[in-house]
C-alpha atoms as a PDB file:
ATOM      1  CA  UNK A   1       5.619   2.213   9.919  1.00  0.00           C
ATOM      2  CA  UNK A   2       3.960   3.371   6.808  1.00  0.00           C
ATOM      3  CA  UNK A   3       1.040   4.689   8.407  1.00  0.00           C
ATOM      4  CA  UNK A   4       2.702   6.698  10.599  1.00  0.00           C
ATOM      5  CA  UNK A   5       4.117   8.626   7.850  1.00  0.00           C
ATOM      6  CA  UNK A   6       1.177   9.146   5.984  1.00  0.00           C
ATOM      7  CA  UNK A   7      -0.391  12.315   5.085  1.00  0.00           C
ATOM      8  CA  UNK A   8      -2.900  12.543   7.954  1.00  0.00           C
ATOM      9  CA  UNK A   9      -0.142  13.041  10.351  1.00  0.00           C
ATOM     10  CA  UNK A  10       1.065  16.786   8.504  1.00  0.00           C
ATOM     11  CA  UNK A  11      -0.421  19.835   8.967  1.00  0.00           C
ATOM     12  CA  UNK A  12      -3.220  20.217   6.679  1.00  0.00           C
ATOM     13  CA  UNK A  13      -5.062  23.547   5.782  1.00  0.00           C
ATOM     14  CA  UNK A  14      -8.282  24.053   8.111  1.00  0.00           C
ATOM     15  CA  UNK A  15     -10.771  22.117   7.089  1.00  0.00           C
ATOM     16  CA  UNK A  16      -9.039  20.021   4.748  1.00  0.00           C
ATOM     17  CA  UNK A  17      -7.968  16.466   4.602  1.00  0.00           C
ATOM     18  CA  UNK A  18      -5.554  15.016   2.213  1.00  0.00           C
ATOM     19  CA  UNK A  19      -4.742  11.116   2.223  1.00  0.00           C
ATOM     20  CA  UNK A  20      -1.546   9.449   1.160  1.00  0.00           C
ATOM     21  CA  UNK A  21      -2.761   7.604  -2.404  1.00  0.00           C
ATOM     22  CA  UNK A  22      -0.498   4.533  -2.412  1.00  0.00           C
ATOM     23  CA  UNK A  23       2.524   3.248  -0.980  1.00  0.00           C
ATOM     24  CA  UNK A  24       4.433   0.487  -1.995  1.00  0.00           C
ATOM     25  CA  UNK A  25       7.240  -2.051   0.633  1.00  0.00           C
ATOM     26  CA  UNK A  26       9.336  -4.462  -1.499  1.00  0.00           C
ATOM     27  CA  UNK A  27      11.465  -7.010  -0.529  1.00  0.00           C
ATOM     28  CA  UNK A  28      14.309  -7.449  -2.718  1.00  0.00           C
ATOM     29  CA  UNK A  29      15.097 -10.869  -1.186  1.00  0.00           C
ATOM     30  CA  UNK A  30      11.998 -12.298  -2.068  1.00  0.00           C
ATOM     31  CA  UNK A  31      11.692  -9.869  -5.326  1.00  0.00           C
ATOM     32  CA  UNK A  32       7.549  -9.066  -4.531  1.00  0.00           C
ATOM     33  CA  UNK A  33       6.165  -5.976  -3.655  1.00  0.00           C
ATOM     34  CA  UNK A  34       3.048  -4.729  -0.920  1.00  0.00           C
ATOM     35  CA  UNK A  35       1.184  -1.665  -2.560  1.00  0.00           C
ATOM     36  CA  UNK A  36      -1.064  -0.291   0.127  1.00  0.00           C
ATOM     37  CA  UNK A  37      -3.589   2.454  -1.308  1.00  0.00           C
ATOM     38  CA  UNK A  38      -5.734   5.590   0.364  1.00  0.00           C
ATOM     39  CA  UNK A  39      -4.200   4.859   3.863  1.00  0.00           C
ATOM     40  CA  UNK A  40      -6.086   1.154   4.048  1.00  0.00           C
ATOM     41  CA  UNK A  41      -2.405  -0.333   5.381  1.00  0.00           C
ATOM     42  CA  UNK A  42      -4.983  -3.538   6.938  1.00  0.00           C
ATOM     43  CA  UNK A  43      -5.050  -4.867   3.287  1.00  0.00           C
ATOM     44  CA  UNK A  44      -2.447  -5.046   0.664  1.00  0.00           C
ATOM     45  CA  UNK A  45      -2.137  -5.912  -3.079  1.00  0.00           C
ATOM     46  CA  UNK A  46       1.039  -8.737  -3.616  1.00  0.00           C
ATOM     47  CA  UNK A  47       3.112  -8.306  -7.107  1.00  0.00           C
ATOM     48  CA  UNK A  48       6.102 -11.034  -7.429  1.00  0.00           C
ATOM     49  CA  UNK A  49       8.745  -9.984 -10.000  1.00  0.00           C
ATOM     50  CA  UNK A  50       9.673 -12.818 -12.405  1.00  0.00           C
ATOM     51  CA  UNK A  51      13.018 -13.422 -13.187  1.00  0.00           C
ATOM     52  CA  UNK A  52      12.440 -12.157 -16.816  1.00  0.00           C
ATOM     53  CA  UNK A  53      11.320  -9.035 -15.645  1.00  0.00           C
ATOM     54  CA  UNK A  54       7.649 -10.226 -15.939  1.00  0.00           C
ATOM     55  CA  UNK A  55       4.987 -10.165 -13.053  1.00  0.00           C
ATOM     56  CA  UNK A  56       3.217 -12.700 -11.499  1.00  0.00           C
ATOM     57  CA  UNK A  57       0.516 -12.262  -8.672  1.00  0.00           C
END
């Protein structure tokens, strides 16, 4: 899903090529977070959100 909303798919100026920097899917349920960066969505970084607002990976 994310990549086929990234900025590759929009019209571009000719000869240019933009790339969507990060993007981020969390899952409230499980309260951790997938940050995806420069369109590589084959390999994600994990964050977990401790319950005192802290963040464990």
């Amino acid at each position: 899903m994310l990549e086929s909303v990234a900025q590759k798919n929009y019209p571009q100026a000719e000869g240019s090529y933009e790339k969507t920097m990060w993007s981020i899917v969390y899952c409230p349920e499980t309260r951790c977070a997938d940050f995806y960066f420069v369109e590589n969505y084959e390999h994600s970084y994990g964050l977990m959100l401790q319950e005192k607002g802290s963040f464990l990976k």
